[in-house]
C-alpha atoms as a PDB file:
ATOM      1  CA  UNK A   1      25.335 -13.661   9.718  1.00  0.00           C
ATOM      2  CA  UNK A   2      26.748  -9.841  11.021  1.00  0.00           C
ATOM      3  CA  UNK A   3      25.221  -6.715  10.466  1.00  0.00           C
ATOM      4  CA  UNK A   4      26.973  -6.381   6.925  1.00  0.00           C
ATOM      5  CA  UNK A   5      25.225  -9.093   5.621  1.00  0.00           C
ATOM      6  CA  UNK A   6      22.135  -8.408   7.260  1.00  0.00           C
ATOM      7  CA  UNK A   7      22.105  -4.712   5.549  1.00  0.00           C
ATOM      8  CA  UNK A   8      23.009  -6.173   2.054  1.00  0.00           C
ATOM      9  CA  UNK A   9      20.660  -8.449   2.077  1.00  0.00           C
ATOM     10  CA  UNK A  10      17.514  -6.312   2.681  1.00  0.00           C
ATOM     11  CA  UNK A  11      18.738  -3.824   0.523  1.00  0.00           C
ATOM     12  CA  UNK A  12      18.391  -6.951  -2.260  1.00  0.00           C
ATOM     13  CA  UNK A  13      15.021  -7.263  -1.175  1.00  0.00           C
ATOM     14  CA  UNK A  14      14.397  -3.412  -1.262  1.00  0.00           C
ATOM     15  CA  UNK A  15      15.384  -3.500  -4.948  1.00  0.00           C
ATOM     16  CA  UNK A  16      12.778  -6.238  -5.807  1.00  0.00           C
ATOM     17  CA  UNK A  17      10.604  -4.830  -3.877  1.00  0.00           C
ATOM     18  CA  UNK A  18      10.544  -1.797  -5.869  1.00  0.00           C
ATOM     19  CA  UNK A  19      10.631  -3.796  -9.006  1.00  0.00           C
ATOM     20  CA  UNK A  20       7.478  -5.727  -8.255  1.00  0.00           C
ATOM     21  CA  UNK A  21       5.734  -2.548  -7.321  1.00  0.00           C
ATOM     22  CA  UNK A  22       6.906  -0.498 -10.301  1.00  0.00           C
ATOM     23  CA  UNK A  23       5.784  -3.463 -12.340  1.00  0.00           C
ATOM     24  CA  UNK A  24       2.525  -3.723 -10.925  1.00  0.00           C
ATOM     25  CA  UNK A  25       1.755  -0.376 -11.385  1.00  0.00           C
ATOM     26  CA  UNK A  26       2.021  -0.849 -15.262  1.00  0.00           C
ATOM     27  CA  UNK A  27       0.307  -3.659 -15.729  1.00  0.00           C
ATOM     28  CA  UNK A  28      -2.535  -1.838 -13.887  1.00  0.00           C
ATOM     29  CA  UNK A  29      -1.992   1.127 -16.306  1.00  0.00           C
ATOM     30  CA  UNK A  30      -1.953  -1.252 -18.993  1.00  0.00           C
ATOM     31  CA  UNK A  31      -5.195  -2.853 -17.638  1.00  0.00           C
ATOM     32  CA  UNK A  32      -6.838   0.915 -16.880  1.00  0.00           C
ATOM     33  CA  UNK A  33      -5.525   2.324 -20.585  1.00  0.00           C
ATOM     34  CA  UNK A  34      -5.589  -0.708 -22.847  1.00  0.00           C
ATOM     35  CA  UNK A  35      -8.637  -2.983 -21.979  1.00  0.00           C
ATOM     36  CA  UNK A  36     -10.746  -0.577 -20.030  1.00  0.00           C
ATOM     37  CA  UNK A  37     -10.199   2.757 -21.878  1.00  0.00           C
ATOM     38  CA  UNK A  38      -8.844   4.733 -19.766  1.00  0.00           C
ATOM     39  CA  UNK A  39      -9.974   6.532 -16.507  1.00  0.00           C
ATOM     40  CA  UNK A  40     -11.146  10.015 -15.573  1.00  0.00           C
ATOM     41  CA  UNK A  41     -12.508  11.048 -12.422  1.00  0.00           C
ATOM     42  CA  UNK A  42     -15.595  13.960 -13.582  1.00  0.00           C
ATOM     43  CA  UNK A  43     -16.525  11.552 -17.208  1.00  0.00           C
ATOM     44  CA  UNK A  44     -20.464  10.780 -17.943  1.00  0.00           C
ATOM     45  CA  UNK A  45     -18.539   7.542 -18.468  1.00  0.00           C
ATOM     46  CA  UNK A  46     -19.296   5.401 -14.939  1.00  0.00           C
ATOM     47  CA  UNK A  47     -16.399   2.795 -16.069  1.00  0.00           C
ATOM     48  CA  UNK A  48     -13.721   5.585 -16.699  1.00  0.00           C
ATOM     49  CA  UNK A  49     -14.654   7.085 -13.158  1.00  0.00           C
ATOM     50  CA  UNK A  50     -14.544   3.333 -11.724  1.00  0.00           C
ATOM     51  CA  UNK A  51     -10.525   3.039 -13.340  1.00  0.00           C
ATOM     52  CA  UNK A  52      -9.850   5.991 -11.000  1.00  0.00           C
ATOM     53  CA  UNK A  53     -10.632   3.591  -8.221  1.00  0.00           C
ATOM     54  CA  UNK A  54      -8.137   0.772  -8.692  1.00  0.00           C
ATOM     55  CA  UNK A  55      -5.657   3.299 -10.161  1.00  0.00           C
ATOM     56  CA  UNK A  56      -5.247   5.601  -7.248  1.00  0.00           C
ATOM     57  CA  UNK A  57      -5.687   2.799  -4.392  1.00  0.00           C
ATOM     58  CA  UNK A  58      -2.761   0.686  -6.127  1.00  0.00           C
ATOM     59  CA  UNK A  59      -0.240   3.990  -7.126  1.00  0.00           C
ATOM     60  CA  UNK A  60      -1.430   5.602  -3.436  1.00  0.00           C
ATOM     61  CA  UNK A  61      -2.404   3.388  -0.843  1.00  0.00           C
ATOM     62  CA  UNK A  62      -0.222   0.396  -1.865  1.00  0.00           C
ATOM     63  CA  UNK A  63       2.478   1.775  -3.858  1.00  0.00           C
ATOM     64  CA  UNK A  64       3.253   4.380  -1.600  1.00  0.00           C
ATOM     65  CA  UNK A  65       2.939   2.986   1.898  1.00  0.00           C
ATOM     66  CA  UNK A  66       5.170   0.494   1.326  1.00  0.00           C
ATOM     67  CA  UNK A  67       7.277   3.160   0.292  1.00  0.00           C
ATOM     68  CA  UNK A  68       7.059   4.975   3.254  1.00  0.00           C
ATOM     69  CA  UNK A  69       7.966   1.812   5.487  1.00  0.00           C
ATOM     70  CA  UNK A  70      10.933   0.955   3.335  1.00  0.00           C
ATOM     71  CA  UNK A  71      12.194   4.570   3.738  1.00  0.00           C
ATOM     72  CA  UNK A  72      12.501   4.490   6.914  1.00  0.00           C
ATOM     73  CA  UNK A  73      14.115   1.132   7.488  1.00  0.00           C
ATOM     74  CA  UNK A  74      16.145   0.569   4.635  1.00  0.00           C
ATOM     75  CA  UNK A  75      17.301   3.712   3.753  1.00  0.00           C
ATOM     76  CA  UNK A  76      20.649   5.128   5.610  1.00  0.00           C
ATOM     77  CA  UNK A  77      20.019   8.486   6.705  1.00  0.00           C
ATOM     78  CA  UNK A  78      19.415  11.307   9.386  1.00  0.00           C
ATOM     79  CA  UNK A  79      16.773   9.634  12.004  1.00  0.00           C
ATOM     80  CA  UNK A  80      14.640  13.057  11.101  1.00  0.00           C
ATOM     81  CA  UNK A  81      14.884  13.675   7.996  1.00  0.00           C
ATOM     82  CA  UNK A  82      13.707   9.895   7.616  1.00  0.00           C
ATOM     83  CA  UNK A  83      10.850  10.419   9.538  1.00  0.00           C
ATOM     84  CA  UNK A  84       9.612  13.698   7.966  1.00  0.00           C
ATOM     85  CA  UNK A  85       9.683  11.567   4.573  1.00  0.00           C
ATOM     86  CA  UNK A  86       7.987   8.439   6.361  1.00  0.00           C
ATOM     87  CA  UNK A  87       4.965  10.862   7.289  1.00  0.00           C
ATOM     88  CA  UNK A  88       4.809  12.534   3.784  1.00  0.00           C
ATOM     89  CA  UNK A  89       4.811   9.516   1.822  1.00  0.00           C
ATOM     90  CA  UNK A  90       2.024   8.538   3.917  1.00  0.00           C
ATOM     91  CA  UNK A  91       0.375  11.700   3.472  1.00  0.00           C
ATOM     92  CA  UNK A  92       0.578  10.845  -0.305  1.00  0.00           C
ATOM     93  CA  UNK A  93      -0.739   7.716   0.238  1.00  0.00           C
ATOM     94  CA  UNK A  94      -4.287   8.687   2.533  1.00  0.00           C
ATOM     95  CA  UNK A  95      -5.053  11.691  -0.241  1.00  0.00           C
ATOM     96  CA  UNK A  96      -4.945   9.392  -3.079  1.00  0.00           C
ATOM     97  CA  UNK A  97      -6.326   6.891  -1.215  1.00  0.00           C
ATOM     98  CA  UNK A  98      -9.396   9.649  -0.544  1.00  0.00           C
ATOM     99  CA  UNK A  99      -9.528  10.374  -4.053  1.00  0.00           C
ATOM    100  CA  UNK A 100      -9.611   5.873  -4.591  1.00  0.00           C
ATOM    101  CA  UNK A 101     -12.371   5.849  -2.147  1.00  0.00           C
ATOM    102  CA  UNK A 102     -14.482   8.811  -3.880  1.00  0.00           C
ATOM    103  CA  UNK A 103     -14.005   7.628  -7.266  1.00  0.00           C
ATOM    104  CA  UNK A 104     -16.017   4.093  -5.986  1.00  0.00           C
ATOM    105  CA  UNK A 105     -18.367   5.991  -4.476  1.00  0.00           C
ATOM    106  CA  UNK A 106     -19.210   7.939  -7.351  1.00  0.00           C
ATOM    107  CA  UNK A 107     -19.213   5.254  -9.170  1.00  0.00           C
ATOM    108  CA  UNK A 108     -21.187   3.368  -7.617  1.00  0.00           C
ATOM    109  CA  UNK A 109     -24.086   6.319  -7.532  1.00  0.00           C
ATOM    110  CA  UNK A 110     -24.141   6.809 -10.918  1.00  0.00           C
ATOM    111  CA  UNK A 111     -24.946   2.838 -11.496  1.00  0.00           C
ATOM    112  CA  UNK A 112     -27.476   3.318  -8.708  1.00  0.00           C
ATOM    113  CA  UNK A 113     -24.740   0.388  -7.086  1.00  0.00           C
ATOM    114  CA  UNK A 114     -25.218  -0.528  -3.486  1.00  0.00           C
ATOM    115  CA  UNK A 115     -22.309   1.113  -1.504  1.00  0.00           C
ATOM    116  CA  UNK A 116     -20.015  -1.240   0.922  1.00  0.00           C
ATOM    117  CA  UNK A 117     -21.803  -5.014  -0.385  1.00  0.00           C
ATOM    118  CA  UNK A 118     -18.883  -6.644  -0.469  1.00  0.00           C
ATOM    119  CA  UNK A 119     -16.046  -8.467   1.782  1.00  0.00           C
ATOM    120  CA  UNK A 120     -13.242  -6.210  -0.392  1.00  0.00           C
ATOM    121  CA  UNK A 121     -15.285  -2.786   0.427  1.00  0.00           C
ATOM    122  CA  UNK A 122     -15.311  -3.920   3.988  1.00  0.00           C
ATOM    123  CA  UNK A 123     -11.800  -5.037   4.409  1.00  0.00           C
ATOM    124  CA  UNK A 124     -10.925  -1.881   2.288  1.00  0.00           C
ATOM    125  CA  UNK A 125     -12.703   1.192   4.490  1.00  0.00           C
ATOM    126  CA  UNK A 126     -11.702  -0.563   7.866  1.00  0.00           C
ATOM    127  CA  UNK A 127      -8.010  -1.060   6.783  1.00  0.00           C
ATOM    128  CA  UNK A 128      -8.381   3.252   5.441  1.00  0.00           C
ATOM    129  CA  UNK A 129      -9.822   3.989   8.461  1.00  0.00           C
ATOM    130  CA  UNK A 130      -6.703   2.432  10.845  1.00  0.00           C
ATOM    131  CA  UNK A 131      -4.572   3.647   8.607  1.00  0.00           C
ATOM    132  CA  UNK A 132      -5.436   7.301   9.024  1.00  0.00           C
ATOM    133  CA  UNK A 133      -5.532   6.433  12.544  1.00  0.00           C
ATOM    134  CA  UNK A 134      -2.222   5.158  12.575  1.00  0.00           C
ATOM    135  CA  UNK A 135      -0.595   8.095  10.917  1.00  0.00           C
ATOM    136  CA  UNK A 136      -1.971  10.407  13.246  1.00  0.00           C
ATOM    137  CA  UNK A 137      -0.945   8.422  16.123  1.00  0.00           C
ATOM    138  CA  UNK A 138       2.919   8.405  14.835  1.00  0.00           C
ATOM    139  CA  UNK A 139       2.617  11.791  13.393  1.00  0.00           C
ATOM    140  CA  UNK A 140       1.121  13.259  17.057  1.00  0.00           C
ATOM    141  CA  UNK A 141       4.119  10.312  19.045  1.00  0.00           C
ATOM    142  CA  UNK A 142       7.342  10.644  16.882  1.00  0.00           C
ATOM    143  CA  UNK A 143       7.221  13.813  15.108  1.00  0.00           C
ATOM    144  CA  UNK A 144       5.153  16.451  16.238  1.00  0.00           C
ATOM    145  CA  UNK A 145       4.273  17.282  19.199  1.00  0.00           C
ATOM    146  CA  UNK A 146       6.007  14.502  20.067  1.00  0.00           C
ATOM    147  CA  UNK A 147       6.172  12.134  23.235  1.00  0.00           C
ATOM    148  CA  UNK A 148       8.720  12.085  25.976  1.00  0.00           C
ATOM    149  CA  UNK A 149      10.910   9.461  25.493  1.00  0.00           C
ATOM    150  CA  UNK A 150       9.450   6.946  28.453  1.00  0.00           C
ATOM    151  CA  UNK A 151       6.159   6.823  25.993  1.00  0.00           C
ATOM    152  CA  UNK A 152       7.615   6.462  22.704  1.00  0.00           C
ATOM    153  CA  UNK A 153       9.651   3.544  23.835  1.00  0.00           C
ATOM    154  CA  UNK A 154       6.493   1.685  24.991  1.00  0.00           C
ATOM    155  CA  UNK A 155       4.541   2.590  21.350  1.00  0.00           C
ATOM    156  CA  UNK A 156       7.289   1.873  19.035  1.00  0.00           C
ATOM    157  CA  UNK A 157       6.166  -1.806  19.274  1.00  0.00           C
ATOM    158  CA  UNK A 158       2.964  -1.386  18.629  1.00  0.00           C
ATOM    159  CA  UNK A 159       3.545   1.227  15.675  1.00  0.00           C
ATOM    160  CA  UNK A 160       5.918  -1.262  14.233  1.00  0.00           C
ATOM    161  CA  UNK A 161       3.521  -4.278  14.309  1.00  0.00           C
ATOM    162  CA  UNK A 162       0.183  -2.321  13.748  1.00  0.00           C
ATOM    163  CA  UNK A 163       2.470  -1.215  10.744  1.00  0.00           C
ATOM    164  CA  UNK A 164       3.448  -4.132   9.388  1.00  0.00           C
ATOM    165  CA  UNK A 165      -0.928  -5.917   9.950  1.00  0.00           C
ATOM    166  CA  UNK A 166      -1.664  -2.690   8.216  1.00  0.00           C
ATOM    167  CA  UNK A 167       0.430  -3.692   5.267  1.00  0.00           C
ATOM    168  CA  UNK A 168      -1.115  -7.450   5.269  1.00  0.00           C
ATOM    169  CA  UNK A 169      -4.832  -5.781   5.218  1.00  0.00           C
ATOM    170  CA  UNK A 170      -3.698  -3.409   2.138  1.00  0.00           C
ATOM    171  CA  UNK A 171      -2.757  -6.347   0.237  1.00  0.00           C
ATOM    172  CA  UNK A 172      -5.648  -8.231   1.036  1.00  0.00           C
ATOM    173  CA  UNK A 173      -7.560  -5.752   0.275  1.00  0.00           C
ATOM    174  CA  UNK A 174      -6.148  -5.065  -3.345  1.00  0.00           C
ATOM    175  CA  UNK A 175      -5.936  -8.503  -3.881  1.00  0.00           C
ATOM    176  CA  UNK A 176      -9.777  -9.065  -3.157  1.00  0.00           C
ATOM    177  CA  UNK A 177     -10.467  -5.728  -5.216  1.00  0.00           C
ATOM    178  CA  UNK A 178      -9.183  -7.500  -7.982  1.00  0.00           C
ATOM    179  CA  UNK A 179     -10.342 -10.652  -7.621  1.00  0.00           C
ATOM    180  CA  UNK A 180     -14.294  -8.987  -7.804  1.00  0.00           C
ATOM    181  CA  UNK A 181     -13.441  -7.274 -10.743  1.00  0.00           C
ATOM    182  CA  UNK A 182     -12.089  -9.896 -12.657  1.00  0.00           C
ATOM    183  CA  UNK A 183     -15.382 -12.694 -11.561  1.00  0.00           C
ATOM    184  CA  UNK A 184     -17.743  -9.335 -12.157  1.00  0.00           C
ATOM    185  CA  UNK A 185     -16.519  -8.474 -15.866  1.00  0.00           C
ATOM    186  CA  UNK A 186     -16.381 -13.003 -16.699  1.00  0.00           C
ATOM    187  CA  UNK A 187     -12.984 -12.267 -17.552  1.00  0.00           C
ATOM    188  CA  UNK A 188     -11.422 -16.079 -16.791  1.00  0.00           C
ATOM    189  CA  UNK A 189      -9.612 -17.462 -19.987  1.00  0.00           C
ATOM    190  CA  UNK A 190      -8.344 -14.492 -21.626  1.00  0.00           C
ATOM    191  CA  UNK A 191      -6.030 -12.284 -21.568  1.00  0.00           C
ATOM    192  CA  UNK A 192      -7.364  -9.820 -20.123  1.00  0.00           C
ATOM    193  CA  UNK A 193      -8.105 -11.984 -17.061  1.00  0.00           C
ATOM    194  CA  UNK A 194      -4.422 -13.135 -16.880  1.00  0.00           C
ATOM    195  CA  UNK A 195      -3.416  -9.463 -16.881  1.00  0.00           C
ATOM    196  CA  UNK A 196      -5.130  -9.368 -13.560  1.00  0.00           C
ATOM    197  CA  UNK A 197      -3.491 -12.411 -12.143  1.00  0.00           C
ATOM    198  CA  UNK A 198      -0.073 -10.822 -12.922  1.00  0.00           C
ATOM    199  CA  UNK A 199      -0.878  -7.628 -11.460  1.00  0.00           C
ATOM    200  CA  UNK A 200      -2.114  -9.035  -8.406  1.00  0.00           C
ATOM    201  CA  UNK A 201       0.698 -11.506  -8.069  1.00  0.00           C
ATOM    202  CA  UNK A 202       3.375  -8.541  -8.171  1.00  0.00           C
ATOM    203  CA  UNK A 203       1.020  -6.908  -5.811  1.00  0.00           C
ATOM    204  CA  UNK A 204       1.362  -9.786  -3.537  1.00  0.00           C
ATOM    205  CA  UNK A 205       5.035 -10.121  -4.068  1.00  0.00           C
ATOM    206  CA  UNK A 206       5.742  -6.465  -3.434  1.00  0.00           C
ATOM    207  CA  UNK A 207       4.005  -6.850   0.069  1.00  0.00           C
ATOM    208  CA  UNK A 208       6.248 -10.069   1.169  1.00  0.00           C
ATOM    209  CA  UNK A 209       9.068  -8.407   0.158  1.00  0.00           C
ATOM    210  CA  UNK A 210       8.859  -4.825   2.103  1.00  0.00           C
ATOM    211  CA  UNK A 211       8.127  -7.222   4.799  1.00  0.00           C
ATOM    212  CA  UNK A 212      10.979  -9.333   4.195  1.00  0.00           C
ATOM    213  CA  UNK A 213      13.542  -5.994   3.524  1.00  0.00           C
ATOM    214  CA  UNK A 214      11.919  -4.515   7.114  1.00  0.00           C
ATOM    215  CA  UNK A 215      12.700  -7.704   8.980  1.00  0.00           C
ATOM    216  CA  UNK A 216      16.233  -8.094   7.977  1.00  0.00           C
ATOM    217  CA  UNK A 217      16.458  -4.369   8.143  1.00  0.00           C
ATOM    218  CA  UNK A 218      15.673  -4.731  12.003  1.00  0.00           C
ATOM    219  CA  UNK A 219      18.712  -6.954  12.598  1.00  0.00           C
ATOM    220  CA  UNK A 220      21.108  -4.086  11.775  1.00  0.00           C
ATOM    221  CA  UNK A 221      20.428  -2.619  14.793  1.00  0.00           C
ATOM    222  CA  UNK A 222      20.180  -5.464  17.695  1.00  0.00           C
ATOM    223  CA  UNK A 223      23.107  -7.048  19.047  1.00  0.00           C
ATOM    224  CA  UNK A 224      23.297  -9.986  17.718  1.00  0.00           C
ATOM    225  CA  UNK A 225      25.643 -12.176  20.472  1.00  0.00           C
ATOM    226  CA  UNK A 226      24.092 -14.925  21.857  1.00  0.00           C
END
């Protein structure tokens, strides 16, 4: 397989990628709007601050940071100009994620809920945490300051993988999210229940596949004779 096919066939994957996470964003909405009632983040209404939570973590920190890998490696452009919109999306991505995190938090003192009980909550603020991390470690290496070249040659590897585990630990951690709030509500056998399975199976496939499109996306630029 040459470079040609290599480029056409993760910008397949790109396009189901962004179908599966377009599509899982609805059927959240769906979920948020239709079953639960809607969301708003200052409401009397604990459960309508709660739907801020899933809402913003699955439109910000998973939506969008997989949107931020993908343009960067699958999309043809100036190496700078990709770069500037790598860091922005991510930007995007921590602030919602901040307002994700706050709306739990909230939540969870106006229920008088224990904060950080569970394996999702854990997974969830230690995943935030090296996220942040990370972007300020590529935004301080690649962009600005910058590093001489010697020392972003030996991070680049690590940015790249500690990218890609980063991306694992956001799905897991939606996917858990969702998997507590479906056994908390008793929702199993209806539809609301299924709802949830779908949204967290196009969750899932939206992470293998910007995984997938980054992989192939790779071999475009390594020689490839053996």
């Amino acid at each position: 397989m040459d470079r040609a096919n290599f480029k056409h066939t993760a910008s397949a994957i790109t396009v189901f990628a962004h179908i599966f996470g377009l599509t899982a964003c609805i059927l959240m909405l769906v979920w948020l709007l239709h079953y639960r009632g809607g969301l708003a983040y200052d409401s009397p209404n604990p459960d309508f601050v709660f739907n801020c939570h899933p809402f913003f973590m699955l439109l910000g920190f998973v939506f969008m940071s997989g949107e931020a890998m993908m343009a960067y490696k699958t999309v043809r452009g100036e190496k700078k100009t990709k770069k500037i919109v790598h860091m922005a999306l991510h930007s995007v991505a921590i602030c919602m994620g901040i307002v994700g995190i706050n709306a739990a938090f909230k939540f969870h003192d106006q229920v008088n809920l224990e904060n950080m009980f569970s394996l999702h909550s854990w997974i969830g603020i230690v995943t935030f945490c090296l996220y942040g991390l990370q972007w300020l470690l590529g935004l301080c290496t690649f962009l600005f300051p910058g590093a001489d070249a010697e020392t972003k040659a030996r991070l680049l590897p690590w940015h790249i993988s500690g990218g890609r585990a980063l991306l694992l630990m956001i799905i897991c951690t939606a996917l858990t999210g969702l998997s507590e709030k479906a056994t908390s509500l008793r929702l199993a056998g209806n539809h609301e229940s299924r709802l949830l399975n779908f949204t967290a199976f196009f969750i899932l496939l939206f992470g293998i596949s910007i995984d997938l499109s980054i992989g192939f996306a790779r071999f475009m630029h390594v020689d490839l004779a053996i």
